[in-house]
Protein backbone atom coordinates (compact mmCIF):
# COMPACT_ATOMS: atom_id res chain seq x y z
CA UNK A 1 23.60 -4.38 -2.32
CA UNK A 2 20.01 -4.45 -3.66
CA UNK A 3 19.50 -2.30 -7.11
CA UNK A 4 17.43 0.38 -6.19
CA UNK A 5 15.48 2.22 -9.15
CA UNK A 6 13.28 4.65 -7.61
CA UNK A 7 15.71 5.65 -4.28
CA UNK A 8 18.75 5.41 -6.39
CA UNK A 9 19.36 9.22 -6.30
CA UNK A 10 17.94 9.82 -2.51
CA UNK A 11 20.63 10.96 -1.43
CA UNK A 12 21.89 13.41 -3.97
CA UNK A 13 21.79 17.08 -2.65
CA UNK A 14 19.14 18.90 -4.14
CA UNK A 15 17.67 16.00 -5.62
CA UNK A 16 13.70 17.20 -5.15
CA UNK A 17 14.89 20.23 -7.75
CA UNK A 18 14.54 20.06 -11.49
CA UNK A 19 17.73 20.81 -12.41
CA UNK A 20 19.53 18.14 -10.33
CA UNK A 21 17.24 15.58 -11.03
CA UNK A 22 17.29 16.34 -14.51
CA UNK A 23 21.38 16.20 -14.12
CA UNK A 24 20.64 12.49 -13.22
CA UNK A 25 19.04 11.81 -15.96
CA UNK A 26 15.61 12.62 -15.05
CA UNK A 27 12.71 12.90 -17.78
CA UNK A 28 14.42 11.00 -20.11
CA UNK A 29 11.67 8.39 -19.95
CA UNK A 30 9.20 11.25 -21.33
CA UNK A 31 11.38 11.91 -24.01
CA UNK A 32 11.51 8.46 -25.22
CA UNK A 33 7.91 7.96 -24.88
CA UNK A 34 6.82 11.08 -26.27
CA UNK A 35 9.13 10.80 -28.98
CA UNK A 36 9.79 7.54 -30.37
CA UNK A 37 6.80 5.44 -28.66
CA UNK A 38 2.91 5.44 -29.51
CA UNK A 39 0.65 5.38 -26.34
CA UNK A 40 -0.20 1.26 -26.81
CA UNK A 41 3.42 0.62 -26.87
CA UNK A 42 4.05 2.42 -23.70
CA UNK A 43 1.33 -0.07 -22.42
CA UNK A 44 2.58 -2.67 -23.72
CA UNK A 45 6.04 -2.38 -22.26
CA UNK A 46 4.37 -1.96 -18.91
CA UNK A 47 2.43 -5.42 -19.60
CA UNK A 48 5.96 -6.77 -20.21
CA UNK A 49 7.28 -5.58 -17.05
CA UNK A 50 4.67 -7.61 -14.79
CA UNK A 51 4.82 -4.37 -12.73
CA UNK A 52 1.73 -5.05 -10.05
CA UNK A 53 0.04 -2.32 -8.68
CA UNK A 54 1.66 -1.46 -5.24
CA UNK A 55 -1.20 0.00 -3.47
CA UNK A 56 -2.00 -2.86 -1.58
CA UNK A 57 -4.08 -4.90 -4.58
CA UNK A 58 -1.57 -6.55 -6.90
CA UNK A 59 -3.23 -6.08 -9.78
CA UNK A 60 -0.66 -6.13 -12.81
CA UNK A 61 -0.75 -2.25 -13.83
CA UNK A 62 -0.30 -2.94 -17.65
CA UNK A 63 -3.38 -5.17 -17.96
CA UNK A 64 -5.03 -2.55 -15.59
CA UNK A 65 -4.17 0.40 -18.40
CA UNK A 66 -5.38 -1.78 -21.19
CA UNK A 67 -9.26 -2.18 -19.47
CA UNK A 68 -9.51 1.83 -20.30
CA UNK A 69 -12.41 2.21 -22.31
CA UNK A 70 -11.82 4.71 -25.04
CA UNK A 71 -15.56 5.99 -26.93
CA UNK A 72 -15.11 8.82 -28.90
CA UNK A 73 -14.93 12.34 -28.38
CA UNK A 74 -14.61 11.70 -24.27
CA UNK A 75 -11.95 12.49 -22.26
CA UNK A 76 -10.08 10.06 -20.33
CA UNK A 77 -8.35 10.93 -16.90
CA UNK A 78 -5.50 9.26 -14.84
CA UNK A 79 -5.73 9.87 -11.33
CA UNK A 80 -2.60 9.27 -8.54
CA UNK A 81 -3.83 7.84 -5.03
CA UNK A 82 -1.87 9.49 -3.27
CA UNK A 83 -4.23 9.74 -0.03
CA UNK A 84 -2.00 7.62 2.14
CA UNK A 85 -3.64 6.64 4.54
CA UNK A 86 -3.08 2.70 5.62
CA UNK A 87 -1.44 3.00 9.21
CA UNK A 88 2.37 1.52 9.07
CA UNK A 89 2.44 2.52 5.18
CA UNK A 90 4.10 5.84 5.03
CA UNK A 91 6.31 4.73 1.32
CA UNK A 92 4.15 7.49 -0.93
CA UNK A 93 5.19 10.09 1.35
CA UNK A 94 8.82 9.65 1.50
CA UNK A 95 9.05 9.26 -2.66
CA UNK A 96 7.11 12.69 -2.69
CA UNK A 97 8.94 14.58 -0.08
CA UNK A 98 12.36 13.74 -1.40
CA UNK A 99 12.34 12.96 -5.12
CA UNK A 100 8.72 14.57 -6.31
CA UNK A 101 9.89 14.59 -10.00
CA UNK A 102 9.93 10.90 -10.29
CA UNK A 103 6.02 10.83 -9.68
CA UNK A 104 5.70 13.92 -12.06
CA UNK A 105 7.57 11.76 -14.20
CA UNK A 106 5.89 8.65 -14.16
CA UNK A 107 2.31 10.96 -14.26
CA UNK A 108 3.34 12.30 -17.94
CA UNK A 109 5.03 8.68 -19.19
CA UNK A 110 1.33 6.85 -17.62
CA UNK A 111 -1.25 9.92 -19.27
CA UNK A 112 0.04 9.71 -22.54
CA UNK A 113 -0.27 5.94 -22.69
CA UNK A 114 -3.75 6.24 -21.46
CA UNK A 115 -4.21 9.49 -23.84
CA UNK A 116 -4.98 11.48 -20.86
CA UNK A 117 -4.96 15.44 -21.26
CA UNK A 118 -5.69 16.53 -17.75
CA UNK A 119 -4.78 14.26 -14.89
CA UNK A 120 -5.23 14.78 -10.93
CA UNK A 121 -2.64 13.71 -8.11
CA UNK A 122 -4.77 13.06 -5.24
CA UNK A 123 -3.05 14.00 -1.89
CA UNK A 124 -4.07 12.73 1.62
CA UNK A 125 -5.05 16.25 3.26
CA UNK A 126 -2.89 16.21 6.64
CA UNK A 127 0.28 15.67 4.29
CA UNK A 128 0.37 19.33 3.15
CA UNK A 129 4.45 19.77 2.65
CA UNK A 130 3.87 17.19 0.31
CA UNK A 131 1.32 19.19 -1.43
CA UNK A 132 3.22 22.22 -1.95
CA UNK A 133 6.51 20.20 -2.58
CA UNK A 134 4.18 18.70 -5.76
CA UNK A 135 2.91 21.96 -6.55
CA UNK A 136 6.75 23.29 -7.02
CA UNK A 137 7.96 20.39 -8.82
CA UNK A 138 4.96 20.83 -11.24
CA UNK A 139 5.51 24.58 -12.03
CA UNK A 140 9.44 23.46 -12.47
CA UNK A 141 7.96 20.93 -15.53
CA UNK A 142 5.74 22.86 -16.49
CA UNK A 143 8.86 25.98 -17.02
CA UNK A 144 11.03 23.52 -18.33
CA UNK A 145 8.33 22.47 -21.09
CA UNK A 146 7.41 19.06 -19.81
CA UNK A 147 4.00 20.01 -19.14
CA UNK A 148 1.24 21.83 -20.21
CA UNK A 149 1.23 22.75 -24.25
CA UNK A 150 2.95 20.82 -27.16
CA UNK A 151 5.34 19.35 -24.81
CA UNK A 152 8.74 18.95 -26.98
CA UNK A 153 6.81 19.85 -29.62
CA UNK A 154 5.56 16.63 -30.04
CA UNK A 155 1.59 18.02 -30.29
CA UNK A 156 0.88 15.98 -26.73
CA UNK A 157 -0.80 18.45 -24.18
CA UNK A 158 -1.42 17.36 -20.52
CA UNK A 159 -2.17 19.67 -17.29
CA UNK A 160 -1.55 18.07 -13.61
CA UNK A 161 -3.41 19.46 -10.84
CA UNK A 162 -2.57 18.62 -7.38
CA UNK A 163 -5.70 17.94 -5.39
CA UNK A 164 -6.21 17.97 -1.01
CA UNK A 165 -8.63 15.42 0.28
CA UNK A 166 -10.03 16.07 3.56
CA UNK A 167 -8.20 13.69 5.61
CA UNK A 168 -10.63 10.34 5.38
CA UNK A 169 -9.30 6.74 4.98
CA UNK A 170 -11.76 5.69 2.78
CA UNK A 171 -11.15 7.92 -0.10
CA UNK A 172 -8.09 5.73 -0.59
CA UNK A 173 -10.79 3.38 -2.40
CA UNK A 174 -10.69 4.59 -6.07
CA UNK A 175 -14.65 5.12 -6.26
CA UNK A 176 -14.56 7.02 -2.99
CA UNK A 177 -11.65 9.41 -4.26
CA UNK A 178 -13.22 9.43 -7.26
CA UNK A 179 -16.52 10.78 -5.46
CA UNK A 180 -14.33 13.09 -3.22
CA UNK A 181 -12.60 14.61 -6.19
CA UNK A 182 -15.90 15.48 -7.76
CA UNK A 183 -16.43 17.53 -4.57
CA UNK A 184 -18.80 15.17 -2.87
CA UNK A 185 -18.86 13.37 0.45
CA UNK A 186 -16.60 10.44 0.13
CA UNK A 187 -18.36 7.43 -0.06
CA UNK A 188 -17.47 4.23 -2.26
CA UNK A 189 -19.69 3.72 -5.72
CA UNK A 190 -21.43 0.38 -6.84
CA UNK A 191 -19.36 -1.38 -8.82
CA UNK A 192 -20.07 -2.44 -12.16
CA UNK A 193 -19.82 0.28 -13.64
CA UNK A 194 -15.90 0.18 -13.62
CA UNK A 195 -13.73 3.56 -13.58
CA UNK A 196 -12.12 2.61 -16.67
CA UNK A 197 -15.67 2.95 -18.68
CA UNK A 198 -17.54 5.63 -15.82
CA UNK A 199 -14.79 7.08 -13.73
CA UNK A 200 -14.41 10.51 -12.85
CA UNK A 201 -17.27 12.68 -14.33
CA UNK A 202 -18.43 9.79 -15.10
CA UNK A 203 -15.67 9.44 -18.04
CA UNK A 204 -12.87 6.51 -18.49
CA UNK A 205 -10.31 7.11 -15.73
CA UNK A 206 -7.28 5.19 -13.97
CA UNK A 207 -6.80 5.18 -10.45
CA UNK A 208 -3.56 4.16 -9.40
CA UNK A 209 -1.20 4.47 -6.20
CA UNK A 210 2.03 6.92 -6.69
CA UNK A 211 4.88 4.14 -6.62
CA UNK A 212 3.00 2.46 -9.27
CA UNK A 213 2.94 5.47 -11.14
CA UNK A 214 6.26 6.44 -10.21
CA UNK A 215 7.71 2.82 -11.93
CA UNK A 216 6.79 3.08 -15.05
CA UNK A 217 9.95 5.89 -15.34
CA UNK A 218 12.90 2.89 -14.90
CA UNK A 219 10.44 0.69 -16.77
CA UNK A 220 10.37 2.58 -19.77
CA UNK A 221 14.33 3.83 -19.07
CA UNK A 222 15.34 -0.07 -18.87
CA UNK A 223 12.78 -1.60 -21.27
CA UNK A 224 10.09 -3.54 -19.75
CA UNK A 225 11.74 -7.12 -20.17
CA UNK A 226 14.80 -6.18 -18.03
CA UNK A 227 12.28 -4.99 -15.53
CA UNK A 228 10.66 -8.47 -15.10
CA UNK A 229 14.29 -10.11 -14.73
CA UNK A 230 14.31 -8.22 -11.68
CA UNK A 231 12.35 -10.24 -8.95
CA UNK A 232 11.32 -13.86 -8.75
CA UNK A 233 7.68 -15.15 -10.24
CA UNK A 234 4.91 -12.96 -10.65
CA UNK A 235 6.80 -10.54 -8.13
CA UNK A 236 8.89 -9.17 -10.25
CA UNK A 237 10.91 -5.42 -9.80
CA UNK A 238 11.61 -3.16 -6.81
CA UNK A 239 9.12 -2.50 -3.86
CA UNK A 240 9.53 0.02 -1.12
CA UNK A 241 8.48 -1.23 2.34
CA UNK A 242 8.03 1.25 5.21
CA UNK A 243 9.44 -0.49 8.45
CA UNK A 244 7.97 0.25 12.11
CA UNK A 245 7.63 -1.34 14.76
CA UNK A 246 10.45 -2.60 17.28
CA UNK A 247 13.32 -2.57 14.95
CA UNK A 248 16.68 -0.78 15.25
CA UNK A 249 16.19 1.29 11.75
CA UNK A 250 12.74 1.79 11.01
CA UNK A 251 12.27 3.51 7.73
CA UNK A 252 11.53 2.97 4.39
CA UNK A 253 13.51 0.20 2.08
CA UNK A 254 13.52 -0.06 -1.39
CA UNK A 255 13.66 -3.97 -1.88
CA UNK A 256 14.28 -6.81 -4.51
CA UNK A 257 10.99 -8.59 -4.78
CA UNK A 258 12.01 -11.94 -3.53
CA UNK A 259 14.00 -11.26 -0.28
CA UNK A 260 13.32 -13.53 2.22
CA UNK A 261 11.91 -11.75 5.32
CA UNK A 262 14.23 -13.16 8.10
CA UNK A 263 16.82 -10.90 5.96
CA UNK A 264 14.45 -8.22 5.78
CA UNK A 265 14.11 -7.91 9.29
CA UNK A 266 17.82 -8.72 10.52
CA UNK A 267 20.23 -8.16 8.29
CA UNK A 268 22.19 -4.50 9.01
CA UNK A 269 21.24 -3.27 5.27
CA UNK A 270 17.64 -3.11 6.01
CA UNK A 271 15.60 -3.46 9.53
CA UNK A 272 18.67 -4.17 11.47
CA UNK A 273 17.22 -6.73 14.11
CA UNK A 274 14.88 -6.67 16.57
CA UNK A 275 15.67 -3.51 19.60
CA UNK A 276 17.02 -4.18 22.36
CA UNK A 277 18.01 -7.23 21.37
CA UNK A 278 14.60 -9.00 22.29
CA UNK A 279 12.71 -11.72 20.57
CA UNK A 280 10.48 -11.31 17.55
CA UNK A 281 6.47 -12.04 18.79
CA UNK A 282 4.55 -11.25 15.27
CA UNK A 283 4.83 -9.52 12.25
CA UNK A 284 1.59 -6.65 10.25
CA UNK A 285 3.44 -7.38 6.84
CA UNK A 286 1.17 -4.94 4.29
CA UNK A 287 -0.60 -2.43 6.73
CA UNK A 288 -3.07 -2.69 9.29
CA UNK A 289 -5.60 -4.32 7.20
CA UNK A 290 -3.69 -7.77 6.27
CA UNK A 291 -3.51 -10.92 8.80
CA UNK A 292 -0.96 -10.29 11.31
CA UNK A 293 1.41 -13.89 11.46
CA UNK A 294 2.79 -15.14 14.47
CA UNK A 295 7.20 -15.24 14.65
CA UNK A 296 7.34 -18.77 13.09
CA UNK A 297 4.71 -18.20 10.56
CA UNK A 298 6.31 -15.00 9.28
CA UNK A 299 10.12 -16.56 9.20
CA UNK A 300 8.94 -19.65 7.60
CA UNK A 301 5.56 -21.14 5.50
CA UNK A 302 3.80 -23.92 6.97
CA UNK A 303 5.28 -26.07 4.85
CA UNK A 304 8.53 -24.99 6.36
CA UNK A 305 10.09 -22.95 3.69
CA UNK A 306 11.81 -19.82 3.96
CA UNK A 307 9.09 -17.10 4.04
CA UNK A 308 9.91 -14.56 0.86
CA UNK A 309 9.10 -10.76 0.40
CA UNK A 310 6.81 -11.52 -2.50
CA UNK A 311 3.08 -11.47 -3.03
CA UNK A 312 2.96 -15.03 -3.68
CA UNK A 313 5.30 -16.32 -0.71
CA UNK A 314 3.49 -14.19 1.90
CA UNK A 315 -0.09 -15.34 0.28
CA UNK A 316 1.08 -19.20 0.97
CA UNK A 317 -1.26 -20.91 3.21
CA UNK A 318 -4.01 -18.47 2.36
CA UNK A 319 -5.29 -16.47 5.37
CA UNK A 320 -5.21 -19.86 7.65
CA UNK A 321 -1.32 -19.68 7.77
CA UNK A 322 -0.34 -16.76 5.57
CA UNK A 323 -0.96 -13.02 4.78
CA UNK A 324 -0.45 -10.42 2.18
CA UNK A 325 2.01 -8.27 1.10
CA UNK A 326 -0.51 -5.44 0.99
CA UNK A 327 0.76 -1.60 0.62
CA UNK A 328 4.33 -2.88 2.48
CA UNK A 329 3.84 -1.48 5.61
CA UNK A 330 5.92 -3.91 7.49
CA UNK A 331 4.91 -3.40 11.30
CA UNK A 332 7.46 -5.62 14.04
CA UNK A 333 6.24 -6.27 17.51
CA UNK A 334 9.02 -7.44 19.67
CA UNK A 335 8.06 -10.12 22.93
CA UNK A 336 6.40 -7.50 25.20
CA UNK A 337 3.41 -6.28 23.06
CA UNK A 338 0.47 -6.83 23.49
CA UNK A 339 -1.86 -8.42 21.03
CA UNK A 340 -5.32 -8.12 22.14
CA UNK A 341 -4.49 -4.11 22.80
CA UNK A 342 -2.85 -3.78 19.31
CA UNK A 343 -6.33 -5.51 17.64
CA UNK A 344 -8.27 -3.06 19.73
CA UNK A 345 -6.25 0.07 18.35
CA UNK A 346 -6.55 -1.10 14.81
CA UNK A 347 -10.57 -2.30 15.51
CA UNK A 348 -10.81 1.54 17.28
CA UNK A 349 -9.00 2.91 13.77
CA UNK A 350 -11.43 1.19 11.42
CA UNK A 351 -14.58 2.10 13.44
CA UNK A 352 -13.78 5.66 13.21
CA UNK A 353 -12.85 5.21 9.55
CA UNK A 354 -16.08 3.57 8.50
CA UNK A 355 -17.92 5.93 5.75
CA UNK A 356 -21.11 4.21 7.34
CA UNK A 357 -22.93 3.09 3.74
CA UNK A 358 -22.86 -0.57 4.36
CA UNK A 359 -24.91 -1.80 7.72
CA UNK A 360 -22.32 -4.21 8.23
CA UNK A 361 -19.24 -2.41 8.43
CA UNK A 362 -21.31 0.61 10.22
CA UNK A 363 -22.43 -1.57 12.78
CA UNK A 364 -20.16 -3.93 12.96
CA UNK A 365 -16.49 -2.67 13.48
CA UNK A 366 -18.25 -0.64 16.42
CA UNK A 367 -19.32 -3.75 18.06
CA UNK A 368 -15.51 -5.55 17.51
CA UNK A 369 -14.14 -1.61 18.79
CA UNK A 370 -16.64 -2.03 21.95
CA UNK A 371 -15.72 -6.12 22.34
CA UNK A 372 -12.38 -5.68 22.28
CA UNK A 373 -12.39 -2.53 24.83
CA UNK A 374 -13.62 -4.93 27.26
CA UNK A 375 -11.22 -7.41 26.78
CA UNK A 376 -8.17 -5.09 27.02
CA UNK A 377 -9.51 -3.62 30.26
CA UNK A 378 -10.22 -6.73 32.36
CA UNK A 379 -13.81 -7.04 31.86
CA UNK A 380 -14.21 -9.61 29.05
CA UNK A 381 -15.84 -12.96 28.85
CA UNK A 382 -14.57 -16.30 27.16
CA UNK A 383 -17.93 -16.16 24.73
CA UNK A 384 -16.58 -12.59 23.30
CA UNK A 385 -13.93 -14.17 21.83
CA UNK A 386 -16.23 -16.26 19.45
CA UNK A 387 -18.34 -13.57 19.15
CA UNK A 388 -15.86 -11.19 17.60
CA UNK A 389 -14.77 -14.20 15.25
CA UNK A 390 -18.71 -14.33 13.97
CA UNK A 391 -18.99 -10.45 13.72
CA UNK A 392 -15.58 -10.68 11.50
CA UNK A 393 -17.12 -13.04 9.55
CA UNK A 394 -20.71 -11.29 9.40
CA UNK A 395 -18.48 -8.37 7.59
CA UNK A 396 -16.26 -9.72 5.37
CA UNK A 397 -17.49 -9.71 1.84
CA UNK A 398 -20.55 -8.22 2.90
CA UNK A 399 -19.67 -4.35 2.13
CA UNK A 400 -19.89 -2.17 -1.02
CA UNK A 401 -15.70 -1.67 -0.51
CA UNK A 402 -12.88 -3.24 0.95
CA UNK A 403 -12.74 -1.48 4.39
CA UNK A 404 -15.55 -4.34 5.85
CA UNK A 405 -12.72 -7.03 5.42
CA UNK A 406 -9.62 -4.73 6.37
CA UNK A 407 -11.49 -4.43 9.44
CA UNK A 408 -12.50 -8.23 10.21
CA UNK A 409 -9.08 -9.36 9.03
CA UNK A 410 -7.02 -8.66 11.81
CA UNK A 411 -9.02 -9.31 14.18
CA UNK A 412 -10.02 -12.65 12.81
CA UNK A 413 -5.94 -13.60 11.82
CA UNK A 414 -5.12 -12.30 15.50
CA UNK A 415 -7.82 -14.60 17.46
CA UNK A 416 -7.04 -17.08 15.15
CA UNK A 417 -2.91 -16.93 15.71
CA UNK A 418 -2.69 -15.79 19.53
CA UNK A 419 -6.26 -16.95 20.91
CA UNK A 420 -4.14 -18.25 23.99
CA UNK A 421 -3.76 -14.16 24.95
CA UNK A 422 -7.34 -12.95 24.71
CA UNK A 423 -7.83 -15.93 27.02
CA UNK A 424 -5.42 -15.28 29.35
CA UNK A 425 -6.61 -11.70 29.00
CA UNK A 426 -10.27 -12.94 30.14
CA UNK A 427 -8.89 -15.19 32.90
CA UNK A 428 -6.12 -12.56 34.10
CA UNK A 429 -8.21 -9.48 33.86
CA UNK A 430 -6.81 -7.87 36.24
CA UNK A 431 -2.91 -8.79 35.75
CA UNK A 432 -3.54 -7.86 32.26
CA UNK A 433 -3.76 -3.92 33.02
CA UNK A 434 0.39 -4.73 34.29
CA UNK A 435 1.68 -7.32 32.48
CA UNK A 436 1.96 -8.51 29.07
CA UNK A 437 1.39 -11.95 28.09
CA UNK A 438 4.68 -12.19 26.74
CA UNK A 439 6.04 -14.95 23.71
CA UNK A 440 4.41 -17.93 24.80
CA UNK A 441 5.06 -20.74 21.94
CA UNK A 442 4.59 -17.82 18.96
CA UNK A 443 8.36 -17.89 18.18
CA UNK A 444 8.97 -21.62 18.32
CA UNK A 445 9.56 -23.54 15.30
CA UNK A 446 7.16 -24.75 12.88
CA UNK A 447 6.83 -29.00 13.51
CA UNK A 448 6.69 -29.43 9.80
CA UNK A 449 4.39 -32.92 9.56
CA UNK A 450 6.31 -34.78 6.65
């Protein structure tokens, strides 16, 4: 069995209380911090762990805390993303549903390292359960005397606030929360400057995602060096990975970083195989916006190893033959999908996400939306299929934020990996409304040229 350091407890009855999780030795992390650490060496056992941010970036969280600018006299903030909103990433969620005093946790262990007084969780605005779940567990701290006030009487003070968005995918960028939190419309800043020297109200502020956040509790319980002998490389620790798709137990897995993916996917301790006992056609490993990999190129590198769960063993190859580890939404499509309909859904999903500031994405995911309509339906022609490969290209790396190239990605990776079915999908238009394209030569193995 995989260790498991934030889902340890998820079973325990009662679990989302104080009291119980206290029982299991919750909040002990604050009391060593508070206690018997200063703020830099919090941070600097965080540095130690190599804990990487889990949003989706990978940027090591320790080195993130340490960019916070700190002029005097100004307040700094930490703010949790918790506006979940990458489809097939649903991770965040789970954590604050069933154990919210782990993120409560890890919000009073990361503010006083960053000598934050007030900091902000927030919370995608369709997941209200989750809000008032939050809400609960804070007024629970708060009673208890773990927030708010001289907390253990150690002269730290810190309020949390639990803050709705509205609902929009692109105030998962930090400058577009950041914007939305303010109470404006949602749209991504210019960057320089940073939000660790002009973040929210223009002060020094950390954004980062709620499992991030929610680590640094066993990182600080186990010491940051026994953290980093937990993984392999610059992977190191736990990960939780929500699994969808055509699997026989979709959910979400907390992980060893390092576990190859053929495991992953069909050993009975996590996905459990592919349903109905069918064939494996492709893999989304991070959410909808990394390169989706063909059977053989998610099972095994190019260069024929196995394929590991690990930002640096799913990056191999670079985008020609490999993907990205991303937020871990780990999507499974079994032999009878259908690519070219899948691109169009997630094309159709970044269209309508599109804050509309950059020309590029604006204009451009609404052209690969319209494109790829066609092709799905039968009325396609050969020269669309370059022409959504130069439109992907015409918006990646062209756009203030990150949404231009979590649009063109997929449908670049998915011409580039199945180009075979939007063909067939132009010649067959009409079979193509029945009848899926099927495997083809996706699953077959990798001729490894020695």
């Amino acid at each position: 069995m995989a260790r498991k350091l934030l889902l340890e407890h998820i079973q325990v009855p009662g679990i989302n209380t104080f009291e119980v999780y206290r029982q299991k030795g919750g909040y002990r992390a604050v009391e060593k911090a508070l206690k018997t650490l200063s703020p830099e060496e919090v941070v600097e056992e965080v540095k130690k762990s190599g804990l990487r941010g889990r949003g989706g970036a990978g940027f090591p969280t320790g080195m993130k805390w340490s960019f916070l600018a700190k002029p005097e006299g100004v307040p700094r903030y930490l703010v949790c993303n918790a506006d979940e909103s990458e489809p097939g990433t649903f991770k965040d969620r789970y954590l604050m549903t069933h154990i919210p005093h782990a993120l409560i946790e890890g919000m009073i262990v990361a503010s006083y390292a960053l000598g934050a007084n007030t900091s902000y969780i927030y919370v995608r605005g369709e997941m209200m359960p989750q809000i008032r779940i939050l809400e609960r567990a804070i007024e629970e701290a708060k009673a208890a005397g773990f927030l708010g006030t001289n907390i253990l009487g150690t002269g730290y003070n810190l309020e949390l606030y639990v803050q709705p968005g509205g609902g929009a995918y692109i105030c998962g960028e930090e400058t577009a929360l950041l914007e939305s939190l303010e109470g404006k419309r949602g749209n991504p800043r210019i960057k320089p400057p940073f939000p660790a020297v002009a973040g929210l109200y223009n002060c020094p502020t950390v954004v980062n995602n709620v499992e991030s956040i929610a680590a640094t509790v066993p990182i600080l319980n186990m010491g940051g060096e026994e953290y980093a002998k937990i993984g392999i490389e610059r992977s190191t620790g736990t990960k939780l990975i929500s699994a969808s798709g055509n699997i026989n137990k979709p959910g979400v897995y907390e992980i060893e970083l390092g576990l190859p993916v053929e495991e992953f996917i069909y050993s009975d301790e996590y996905c459990g195989g592919i349903t109905n006992g069918k064939r494996l056609k492709a893999v989304v490993a991070g959410g909808s916006s990394v390169p989706i990999l063909p059977a053989n190129l998610i099972l095994k590198t190019a260069k024929g190893e196995n394929r590991l769960m690990t930002y640096e063993s799913l990056a191999d190859g670079g985008f020609a033959t490999g993907t990205m580890l991303g937020s871990g939404g780990f999507i499974v499509f079994d032999e009878d999908q259908c690519i070219v309909r899948n691109t169009w859904n997630f094309a159709r999903f970044y269209h309508h996400e599109s804050c509309g500031q950059c020309s590029p994405c604006r204009e451009g995911t609404g052209w690969m939306e319209k494109v790829l309509h066609r092709l799905e339906y039968g009325h396609g022609k050969m020269s669309d299929i370059d022409l959504l490969v130069d439109v992907s290209k015409k918006i990646e790396g062209n756009t203030i934020c990150p949404l231009g190239d979590a649009a063109a990605w997929p449908v670049a990776s998915a011409i580039r990996h199945f180009r075979d079915e939007f063909e067939w999908h132009v010649i067959h238009g009409e079979e193509a409304q029945h009848r899926n394209f099927g495997l083809a030569h996706y699953a077959d193995p990798l001729t490894v040229e020695g």
